[in-house]
C-alpha atoms as a PDB file:
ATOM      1  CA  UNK A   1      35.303 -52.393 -92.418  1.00  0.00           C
ATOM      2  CA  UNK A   2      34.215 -49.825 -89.702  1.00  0.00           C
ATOM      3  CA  UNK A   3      31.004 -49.890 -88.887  1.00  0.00           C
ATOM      4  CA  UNK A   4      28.995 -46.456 -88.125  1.00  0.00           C
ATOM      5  CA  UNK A   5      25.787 -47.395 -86.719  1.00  0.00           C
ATOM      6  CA  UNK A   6      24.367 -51.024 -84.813  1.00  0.00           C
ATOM      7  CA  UNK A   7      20.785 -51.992 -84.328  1.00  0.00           C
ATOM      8  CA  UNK A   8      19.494 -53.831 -81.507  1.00  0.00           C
ATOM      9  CA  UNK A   9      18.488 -57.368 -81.129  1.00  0.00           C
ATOM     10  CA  UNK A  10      16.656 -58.896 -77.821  1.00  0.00           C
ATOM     11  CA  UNK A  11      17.246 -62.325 -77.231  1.00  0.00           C
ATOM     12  CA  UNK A  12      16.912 -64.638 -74.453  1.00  0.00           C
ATOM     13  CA  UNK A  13      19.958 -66.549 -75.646  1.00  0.00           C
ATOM     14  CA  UNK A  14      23.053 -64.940 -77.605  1.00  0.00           C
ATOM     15  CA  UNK A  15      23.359 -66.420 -80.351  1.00  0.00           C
ATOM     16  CA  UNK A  16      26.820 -68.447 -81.469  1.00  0.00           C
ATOM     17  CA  UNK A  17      27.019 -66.639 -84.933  1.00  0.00           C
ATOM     18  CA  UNK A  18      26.515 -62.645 -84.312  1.00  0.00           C
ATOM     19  CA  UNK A  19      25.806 -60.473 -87.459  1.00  0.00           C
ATOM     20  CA  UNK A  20      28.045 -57.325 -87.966  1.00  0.00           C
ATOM     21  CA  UNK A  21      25.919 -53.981 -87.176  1.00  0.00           C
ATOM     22  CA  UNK A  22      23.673 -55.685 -84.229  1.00  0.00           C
ATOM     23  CA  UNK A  23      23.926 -55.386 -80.589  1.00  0.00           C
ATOM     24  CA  UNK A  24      22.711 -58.637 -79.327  1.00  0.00           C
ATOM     25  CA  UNK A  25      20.795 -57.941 -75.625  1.00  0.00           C
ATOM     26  CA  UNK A  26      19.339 -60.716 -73.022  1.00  0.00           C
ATOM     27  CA  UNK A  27      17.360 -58.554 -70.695  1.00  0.00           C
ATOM     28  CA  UNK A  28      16.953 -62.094 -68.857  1.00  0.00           C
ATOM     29  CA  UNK A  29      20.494 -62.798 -68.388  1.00  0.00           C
ATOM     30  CA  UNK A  30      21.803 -58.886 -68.254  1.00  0.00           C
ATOM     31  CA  UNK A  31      24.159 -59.500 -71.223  1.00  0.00           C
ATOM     32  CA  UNK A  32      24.627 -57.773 -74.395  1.00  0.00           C
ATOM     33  CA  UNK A  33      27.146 -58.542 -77.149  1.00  0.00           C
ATOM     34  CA  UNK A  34      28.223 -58.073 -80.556  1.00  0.00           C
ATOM     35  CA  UNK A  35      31.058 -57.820 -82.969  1.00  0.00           C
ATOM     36  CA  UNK A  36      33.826 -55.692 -82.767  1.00  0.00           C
ATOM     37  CA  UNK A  37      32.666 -52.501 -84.194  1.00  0.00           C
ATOM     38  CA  UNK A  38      36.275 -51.885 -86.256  1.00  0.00           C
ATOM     39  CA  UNK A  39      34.924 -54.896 -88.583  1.00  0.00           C
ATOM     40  CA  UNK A  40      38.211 -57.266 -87.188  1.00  0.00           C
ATOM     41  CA  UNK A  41      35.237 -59.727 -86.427  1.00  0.00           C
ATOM     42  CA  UNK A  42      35.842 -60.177 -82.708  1.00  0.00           C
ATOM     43  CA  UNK A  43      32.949 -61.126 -80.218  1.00  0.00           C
ATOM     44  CA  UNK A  44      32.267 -58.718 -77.877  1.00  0.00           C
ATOM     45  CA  UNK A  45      30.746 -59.410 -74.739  1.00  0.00           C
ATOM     46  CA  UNK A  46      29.402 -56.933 -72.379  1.00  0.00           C
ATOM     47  CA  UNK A  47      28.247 -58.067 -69.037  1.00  0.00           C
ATOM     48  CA  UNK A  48      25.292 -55.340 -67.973  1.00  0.00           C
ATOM     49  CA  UNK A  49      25.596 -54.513 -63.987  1.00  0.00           C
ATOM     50  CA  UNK A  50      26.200 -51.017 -62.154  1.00  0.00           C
ATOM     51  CA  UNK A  51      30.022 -52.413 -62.073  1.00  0.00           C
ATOM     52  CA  UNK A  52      30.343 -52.857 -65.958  1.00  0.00           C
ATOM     53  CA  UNK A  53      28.126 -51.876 -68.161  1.00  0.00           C
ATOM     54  CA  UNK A  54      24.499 -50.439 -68.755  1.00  0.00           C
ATOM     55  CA  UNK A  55      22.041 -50.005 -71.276  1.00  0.00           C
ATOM     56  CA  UNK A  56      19.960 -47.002 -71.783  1.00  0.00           C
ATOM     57  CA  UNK A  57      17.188 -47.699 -73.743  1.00  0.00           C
ATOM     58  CA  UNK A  58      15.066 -44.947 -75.935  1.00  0.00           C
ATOM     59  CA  UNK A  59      12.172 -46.239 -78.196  1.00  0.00           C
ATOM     60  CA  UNK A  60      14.309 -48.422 -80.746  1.00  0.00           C
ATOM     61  CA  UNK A  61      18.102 -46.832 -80.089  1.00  0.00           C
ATOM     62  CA  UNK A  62      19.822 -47.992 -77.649  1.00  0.00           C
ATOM     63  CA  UNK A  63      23.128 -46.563 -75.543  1.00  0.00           C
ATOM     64  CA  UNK A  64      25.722 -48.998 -73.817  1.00  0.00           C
ATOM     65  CA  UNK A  65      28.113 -47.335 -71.251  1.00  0.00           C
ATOM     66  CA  UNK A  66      30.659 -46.588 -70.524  1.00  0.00           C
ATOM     67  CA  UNK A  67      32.685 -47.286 -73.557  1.00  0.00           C
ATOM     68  CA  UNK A  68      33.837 -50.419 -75.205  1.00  0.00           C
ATOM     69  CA  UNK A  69      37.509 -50.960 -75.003  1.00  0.00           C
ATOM     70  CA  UNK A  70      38.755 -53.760 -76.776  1.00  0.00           C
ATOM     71  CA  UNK A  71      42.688 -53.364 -75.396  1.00  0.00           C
ATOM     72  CA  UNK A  72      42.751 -57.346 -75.685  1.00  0.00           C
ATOM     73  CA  UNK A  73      42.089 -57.520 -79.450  1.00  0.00           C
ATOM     74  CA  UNK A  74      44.789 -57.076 -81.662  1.00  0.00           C
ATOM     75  CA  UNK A  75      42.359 -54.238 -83.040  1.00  0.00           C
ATOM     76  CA  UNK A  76      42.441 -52.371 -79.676  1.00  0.00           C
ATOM     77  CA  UNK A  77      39.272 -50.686 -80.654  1.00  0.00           C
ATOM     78  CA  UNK A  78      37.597 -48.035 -78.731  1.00  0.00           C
ATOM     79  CA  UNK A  79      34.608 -46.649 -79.072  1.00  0.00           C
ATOM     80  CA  UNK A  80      30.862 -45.309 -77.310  1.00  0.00           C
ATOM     81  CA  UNK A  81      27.898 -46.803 -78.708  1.00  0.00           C
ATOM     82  CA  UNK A  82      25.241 -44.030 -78.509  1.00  0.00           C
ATOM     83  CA  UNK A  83      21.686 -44.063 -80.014  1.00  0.00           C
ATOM     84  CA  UNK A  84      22.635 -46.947 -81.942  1.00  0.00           C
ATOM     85  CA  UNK A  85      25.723 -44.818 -83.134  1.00  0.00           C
ATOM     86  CA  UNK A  86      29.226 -46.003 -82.823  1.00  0.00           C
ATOM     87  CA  UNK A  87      31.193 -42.781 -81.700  1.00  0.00           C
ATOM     88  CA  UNK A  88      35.285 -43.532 -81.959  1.00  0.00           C
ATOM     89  CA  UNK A  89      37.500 -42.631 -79.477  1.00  0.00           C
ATOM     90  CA  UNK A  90      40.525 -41.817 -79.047  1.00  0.00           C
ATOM     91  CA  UNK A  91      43.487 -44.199 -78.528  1.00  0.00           C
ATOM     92  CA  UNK A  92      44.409 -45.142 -75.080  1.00  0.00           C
ATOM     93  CA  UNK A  93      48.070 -45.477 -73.415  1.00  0.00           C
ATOM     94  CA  UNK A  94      49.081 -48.413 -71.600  1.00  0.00           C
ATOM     95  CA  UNK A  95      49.414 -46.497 -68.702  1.00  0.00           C
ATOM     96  CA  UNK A  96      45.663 -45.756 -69.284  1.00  0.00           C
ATOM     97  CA  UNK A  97      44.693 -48.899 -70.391  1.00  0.00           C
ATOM     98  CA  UNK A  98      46.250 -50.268 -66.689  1.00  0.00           C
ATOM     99  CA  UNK A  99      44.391 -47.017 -64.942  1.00  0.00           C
ATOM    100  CA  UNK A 100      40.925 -48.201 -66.707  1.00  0.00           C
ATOM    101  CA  UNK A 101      41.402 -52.061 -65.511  1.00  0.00           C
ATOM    102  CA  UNK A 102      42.474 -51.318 -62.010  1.00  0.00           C
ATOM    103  CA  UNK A 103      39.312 -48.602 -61.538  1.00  0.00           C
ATOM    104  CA  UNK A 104      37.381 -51.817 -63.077  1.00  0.00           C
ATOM    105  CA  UNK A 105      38.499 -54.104 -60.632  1.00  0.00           C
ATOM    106  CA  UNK A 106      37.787 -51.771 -57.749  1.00  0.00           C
ATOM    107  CA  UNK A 107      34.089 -51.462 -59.153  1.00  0.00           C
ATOM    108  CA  UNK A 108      33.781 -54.969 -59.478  1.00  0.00           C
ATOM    109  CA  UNK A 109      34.875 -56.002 -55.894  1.00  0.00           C
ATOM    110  CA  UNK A 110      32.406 -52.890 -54.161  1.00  0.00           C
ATOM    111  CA  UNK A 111      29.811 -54.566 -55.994  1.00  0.00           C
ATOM    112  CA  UNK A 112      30.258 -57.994 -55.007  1.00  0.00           C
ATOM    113  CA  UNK A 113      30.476 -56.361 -51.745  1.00  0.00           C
ATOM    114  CA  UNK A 114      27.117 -54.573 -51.643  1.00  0.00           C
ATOM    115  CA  UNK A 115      25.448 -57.968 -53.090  1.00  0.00           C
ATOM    116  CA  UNK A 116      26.791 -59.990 -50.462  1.00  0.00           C
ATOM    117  CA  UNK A 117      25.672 -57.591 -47.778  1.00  0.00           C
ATOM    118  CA  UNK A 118      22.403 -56.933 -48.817  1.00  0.00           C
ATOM    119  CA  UNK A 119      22.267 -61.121 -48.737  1.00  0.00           C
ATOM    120  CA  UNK A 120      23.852 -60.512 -45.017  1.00  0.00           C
ATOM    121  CA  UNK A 121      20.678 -58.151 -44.217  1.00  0.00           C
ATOM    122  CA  UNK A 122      18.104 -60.295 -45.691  1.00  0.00           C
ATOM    123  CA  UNK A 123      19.303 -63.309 -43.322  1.00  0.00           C
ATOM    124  CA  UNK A 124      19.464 -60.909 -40.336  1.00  0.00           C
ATOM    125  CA  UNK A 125      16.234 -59.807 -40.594  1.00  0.00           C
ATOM    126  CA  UNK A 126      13.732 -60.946 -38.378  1.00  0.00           C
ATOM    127  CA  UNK A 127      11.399 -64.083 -39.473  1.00  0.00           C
ATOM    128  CA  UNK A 128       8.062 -63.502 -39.327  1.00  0.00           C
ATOM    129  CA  UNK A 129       6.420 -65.215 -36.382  1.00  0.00           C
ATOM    130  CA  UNK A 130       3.572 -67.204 -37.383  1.00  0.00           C
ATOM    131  CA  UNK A 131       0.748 -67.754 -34.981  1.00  0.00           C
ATOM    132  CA  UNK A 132       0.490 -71.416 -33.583  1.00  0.00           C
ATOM    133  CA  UNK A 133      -2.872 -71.958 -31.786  1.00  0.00           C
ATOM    134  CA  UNK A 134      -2.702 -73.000 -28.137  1.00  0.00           C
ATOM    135  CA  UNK A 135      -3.820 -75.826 -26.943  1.00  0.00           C
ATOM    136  CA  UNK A 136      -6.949 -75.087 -24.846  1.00  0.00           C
ATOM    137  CA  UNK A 137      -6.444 -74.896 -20.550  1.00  0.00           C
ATOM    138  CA  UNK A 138      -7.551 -77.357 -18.458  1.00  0.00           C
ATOM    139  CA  UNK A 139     -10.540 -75.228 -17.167  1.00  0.00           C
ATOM    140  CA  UNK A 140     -11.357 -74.671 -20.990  1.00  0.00           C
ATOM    141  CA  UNK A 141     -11.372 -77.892 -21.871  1.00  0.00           C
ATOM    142  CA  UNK A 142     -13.106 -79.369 -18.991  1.00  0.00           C
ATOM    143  CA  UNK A 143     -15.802 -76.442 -20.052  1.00  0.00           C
ATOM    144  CA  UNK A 144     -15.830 -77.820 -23.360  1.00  0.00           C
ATOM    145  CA  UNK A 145     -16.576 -81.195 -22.359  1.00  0.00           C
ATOM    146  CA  UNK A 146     -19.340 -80.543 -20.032  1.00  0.00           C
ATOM    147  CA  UNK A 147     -20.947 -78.148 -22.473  1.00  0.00           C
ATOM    148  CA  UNK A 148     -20.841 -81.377 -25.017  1.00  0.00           C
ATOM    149  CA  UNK A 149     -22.681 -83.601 -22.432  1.00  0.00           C
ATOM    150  CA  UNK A 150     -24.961 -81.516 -21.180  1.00  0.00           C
ATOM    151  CA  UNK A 151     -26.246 -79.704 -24.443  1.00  0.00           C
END
């Protein structure tokens, strides 16, 4: 049975047995899943990143995007889920469906690729110096020593 709307749930862990209607989210490990909204009882499993998908959060609705297309599931389910509503979409081609993956992959790889060289800039950056204290001259120290006896 379709479901209309889905109600979020923050966890830290998701759990193994997901109840139809929630959207499970770990803000600590930037995933969010639930079941397939089309009622075939799939898990669906959204990573959250700029190169997959994000959360918009509003008081107590929530909005995941961009859309969840479940072209793996015998279902092939597609839908938006917006202010806790799940809007249905249209079905997609296979043409599409390859258009949609390819795009994804693309996304995926430029992000990896900003990551890694934001982790190349952080290594490239200077190190702080930190200040060792110098050893006193000779003149100091020979200053220092007959201050000592003759004080």
């Amino acid at each position: 049975m379709k479901i209309e709307t889905i109600t979020p749930e923050y966890v830290e862990f998701i759990p193994k047995e997901l109840k139809a209607g929630k959207l499970y989210v770990s803000e600590k490990y930037s995933i969010a899943a639930h079941l397939c909204a089309c009622g075939c009882g799939n898990k669906v499993v959204t990573p959250l990143s700029p190169a997959s998908w994000s959360l918009k959060v509003k008081g107590n609705s929530v909005s995941l995007r961009p859309s969840i297309g479940n072209w793996d599931f015998p279902c092939k389910s597609h839908y938006w889920i917006t202010n806790n509503t799940i809007d249905w979409s249209r079905e997609f081609s296979e043409a599409e469906i390859k258009s949609v993956r390819r795009r994804d992959a693309i996304d995926k790889e430029n992000e990896i690729d900003q990551v890694n060289l934001e982790r190349i800039k952080l290594t490239l950056q200077p190190r702080t110096q930190i200040e060792t204290p110098q050893p006193p001259s000779l003149f100091e120290s020979i200053k220092n020593w007959l201050k000592n006896i003759f004080s």
